[in-house]
N, C-alpha and C. Protein backbone atom coordinates (compact mmCIF):
# COMPACT_ATOMS: atom_id res chain seq x y z
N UNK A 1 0.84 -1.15 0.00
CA UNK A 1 0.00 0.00 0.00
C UNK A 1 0.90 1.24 0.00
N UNK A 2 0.48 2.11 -0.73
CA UNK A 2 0.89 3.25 -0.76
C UNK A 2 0.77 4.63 0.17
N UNK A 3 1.31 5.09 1.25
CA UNK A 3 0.61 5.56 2.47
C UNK A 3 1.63 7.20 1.90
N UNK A 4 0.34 8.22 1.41
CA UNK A 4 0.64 9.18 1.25
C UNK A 4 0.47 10.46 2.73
N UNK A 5 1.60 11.27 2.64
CA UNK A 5 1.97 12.15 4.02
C UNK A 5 1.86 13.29 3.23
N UNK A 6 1.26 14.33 3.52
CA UNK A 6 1.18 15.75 3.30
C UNK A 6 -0.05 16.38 2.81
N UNK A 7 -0.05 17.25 1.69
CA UNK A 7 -1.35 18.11 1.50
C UNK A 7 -1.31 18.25 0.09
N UNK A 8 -2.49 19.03 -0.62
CA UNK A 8 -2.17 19.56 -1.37
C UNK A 8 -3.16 21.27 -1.38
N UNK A 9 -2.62 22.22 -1.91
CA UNK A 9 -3.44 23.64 -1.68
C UNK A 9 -3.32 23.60 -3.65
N UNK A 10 -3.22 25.73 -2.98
CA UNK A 10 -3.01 26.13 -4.75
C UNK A 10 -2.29 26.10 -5.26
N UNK A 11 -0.92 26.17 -4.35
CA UNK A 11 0.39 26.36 -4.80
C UNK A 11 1.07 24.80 -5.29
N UNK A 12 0.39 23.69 -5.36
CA UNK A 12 0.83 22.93 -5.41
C UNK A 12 0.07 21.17 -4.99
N UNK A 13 1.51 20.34 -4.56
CA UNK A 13 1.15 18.82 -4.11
C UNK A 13 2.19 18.98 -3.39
N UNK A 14 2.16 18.71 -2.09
CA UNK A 14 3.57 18.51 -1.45
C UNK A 14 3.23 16.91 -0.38
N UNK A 15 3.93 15.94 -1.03
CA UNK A 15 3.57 14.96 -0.31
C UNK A 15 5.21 14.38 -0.21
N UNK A 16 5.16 13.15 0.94
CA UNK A 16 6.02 12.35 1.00
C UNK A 16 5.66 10.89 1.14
N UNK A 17 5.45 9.65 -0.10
CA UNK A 17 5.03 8.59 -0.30
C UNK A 17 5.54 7.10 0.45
N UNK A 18 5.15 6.57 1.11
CA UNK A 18 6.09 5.24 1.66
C UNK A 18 5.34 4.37 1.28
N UNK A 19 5.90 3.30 0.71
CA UNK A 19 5.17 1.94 -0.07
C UNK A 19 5.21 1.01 1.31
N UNK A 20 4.38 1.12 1.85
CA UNK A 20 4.26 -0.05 3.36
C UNK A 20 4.82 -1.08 2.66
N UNK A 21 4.60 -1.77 1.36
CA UNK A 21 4.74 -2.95 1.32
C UNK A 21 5.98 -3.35 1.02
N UNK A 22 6.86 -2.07 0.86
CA UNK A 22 8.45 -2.31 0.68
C UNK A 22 9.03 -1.85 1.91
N UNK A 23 8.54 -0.86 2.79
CA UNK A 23 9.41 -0.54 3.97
C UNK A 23 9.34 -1.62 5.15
N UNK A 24 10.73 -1.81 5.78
CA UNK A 24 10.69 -2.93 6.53
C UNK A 24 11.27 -2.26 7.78
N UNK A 25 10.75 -1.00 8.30
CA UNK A 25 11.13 -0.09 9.51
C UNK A 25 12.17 -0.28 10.06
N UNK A 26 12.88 0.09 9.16
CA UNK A 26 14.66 0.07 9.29
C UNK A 26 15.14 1.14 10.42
N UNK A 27 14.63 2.32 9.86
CA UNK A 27 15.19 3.09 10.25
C UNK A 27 15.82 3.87 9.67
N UNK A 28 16.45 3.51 8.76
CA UNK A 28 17.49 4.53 8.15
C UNK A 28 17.44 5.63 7.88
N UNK A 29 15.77 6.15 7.44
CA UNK A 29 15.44 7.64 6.91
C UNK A 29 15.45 8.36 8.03
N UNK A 30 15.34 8.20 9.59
CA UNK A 30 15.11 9.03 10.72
C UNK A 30 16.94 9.75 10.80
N UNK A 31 17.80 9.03 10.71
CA UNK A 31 18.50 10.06 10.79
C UNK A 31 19.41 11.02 8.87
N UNK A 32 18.56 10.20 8.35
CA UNK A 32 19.05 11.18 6.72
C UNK A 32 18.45 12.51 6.97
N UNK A 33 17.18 12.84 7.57
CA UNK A 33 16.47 13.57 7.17
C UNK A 33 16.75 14.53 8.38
N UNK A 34 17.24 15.63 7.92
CA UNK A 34 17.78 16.65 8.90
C UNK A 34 16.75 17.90 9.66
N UNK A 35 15.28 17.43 8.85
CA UNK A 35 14.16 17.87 9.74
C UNK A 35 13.53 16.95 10.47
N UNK A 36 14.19 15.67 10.65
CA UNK A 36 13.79 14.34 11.48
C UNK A 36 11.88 14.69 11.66
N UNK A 37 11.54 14.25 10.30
CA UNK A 37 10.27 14.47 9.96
C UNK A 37 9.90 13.16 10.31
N UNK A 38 10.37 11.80 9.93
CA UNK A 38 10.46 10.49 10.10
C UNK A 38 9.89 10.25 11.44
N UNK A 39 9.30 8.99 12.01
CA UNK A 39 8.85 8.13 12.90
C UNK A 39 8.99 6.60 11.92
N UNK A 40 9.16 5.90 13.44
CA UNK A 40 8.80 4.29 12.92
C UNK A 40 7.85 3.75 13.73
N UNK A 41 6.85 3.29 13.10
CA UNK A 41 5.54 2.81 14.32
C UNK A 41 5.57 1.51 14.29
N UNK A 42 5.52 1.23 15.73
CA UNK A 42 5.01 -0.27 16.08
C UNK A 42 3.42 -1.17 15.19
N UNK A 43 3.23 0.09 15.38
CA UNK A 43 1.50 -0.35 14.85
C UNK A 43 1.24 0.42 14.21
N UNK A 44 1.06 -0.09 13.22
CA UNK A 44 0.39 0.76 11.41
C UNK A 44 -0.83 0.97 11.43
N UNK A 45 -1.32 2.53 11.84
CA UNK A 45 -2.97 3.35 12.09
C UNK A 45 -3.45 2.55 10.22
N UNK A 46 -2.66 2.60 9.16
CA UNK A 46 -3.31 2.08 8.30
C UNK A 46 -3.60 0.30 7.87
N UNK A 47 -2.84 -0.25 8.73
CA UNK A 47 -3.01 -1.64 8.69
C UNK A 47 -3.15 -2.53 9.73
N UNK A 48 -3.66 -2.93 10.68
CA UNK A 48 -3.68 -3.33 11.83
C UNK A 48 -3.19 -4.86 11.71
N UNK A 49 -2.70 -5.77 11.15
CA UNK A 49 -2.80 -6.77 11.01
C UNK A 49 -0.99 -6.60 10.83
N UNK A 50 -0.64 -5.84 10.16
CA UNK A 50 1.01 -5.46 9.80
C UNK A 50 1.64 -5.97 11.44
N UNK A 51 2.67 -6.63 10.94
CA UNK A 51 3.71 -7.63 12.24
C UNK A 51 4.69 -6.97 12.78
N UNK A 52 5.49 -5.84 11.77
CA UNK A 52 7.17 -5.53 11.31
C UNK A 52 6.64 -4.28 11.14
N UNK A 53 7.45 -3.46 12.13
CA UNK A 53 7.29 -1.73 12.09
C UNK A 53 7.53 -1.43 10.70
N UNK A 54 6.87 0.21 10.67
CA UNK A 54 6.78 0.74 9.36
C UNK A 54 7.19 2.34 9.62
N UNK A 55 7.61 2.88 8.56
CA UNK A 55 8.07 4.37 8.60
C UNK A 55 6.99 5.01 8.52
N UNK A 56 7.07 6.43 9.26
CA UNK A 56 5.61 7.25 8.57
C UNK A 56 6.35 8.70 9.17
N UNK A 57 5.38 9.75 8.47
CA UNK A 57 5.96 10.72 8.61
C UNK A 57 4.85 11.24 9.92
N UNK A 58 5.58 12.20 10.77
CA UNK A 58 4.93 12.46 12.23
C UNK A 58 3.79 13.31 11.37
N UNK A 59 2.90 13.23 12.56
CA UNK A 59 1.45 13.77 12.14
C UNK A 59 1.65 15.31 12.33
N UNK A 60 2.73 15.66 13.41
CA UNK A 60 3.16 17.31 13.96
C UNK A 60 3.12 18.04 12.16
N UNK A 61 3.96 16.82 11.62
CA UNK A 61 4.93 17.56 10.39
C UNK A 61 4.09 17.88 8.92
N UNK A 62 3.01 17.32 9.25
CA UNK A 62 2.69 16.74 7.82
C UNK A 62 2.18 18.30 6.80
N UNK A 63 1.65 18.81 7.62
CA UNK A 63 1.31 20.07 6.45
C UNK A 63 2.06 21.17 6.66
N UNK A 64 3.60 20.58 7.04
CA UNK A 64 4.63 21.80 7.08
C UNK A 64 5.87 21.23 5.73
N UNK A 65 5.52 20.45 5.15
CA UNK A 65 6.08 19.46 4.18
C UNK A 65 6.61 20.36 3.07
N UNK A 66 5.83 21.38 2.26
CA UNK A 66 6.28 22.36 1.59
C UNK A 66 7.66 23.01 2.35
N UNK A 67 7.41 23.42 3.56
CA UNK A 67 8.44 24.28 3.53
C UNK A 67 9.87 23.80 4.67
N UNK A 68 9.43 22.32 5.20
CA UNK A 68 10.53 22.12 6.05
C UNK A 68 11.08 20.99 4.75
N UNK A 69 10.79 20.70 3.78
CA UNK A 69 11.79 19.73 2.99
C UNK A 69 12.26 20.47 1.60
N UNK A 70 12.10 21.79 1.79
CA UNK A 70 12.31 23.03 1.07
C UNK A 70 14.17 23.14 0.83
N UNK A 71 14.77 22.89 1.81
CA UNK A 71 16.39 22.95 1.59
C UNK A 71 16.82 21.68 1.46
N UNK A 72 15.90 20.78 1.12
CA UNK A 72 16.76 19.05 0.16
C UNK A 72 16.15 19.34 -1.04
N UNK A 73 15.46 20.23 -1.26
CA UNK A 73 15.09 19.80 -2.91
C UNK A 73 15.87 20.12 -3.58
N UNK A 74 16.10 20.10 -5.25
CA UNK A 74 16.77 19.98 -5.77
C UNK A 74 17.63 18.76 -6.26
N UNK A 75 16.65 18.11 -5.60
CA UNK A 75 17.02 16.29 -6.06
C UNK A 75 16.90 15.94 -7.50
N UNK A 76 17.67 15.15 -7.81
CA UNK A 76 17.06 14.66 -9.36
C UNK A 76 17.39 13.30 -9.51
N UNK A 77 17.37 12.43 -10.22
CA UNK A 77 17.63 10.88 -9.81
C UNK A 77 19.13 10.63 -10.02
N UNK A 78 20.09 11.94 -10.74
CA UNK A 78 21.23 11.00 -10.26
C UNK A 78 21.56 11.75 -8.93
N UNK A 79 20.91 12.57 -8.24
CA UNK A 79 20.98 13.39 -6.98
C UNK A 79 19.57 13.33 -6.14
N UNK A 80 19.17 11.94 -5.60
CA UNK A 80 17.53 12.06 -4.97
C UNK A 80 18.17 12.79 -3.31
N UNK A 81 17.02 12.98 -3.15
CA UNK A 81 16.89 13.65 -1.69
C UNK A 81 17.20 12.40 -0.18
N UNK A 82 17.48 13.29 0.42
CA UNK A 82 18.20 12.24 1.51
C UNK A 82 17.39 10.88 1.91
N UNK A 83 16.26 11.54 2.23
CA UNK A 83 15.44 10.72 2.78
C UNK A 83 15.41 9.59 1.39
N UNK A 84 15.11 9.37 0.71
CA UNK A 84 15.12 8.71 -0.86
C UNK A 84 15.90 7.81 -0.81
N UNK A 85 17.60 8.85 -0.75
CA UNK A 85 18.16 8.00 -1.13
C UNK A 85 18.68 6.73 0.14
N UNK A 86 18.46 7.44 1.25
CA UNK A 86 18.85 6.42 2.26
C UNK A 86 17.66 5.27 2.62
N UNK A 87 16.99 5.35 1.97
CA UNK A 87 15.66 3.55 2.08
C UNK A 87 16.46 2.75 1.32
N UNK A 88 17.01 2.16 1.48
CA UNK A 88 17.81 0.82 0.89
C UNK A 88 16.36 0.09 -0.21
N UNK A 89 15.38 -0.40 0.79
CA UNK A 89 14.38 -0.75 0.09
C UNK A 89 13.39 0.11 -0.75
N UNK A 90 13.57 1.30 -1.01
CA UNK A 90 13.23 1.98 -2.63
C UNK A 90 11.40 2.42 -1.97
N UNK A 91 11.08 2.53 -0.70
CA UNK A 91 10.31 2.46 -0.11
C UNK A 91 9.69 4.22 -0.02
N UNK A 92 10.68 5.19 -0.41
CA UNK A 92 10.04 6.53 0.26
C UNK A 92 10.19 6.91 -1.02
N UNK A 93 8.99 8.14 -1.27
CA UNK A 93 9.26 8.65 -2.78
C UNK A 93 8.40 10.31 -2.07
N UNK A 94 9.02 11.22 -3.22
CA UNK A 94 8.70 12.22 -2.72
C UNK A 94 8.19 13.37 -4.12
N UNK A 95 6.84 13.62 -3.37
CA UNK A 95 6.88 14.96 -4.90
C UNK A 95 7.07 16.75 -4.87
């Protein structure tokens, strides 16, 4: 499942995407991400049955997404953004 984090207004879509079904709550994105926007939950509010923690972005953060992931952009795929590039499992995607 595809568990989308953020908003969208006029100015835009500002989301940050985690494929539950590839993240295996590693960890790794909590410390890439230098607005430690990241959490790892024991228990998935979207799946209750899920065994193996999952990443999600804190609920504090979510419609501040435009402007606290504002100084990593500039990503491009041979340069993705921290959080991106540190999921080993290809799990976080960002627009």
């Amino acid at each position: 499942m595809i568990a989308h984090f953020g908003y969208q207004d006029g100015s835009g879509a500002y989301f940050i995407t985690i494929d539950t079904d590839k993240c295996n709550g590693c960890g790794d994105c909590l410390p890439a991400c230098p607005a430690q926007l990241f959490e790892i939950l024991v228990d998935d509010p979207n799946d209750p049955f899920r065994v193996t923690p999952v990443a999600s972005v804190k609920e504090t953060e979510r419609k501040k997404i435009k402007y606290i992931c504002d100084p990593c952009k500039g990503g491009s795929p041979q340069h993705p953004l921290l959080c991106v590039a540190s999921c080993k499992a290809g799990a976080i995607g960002h627009s």
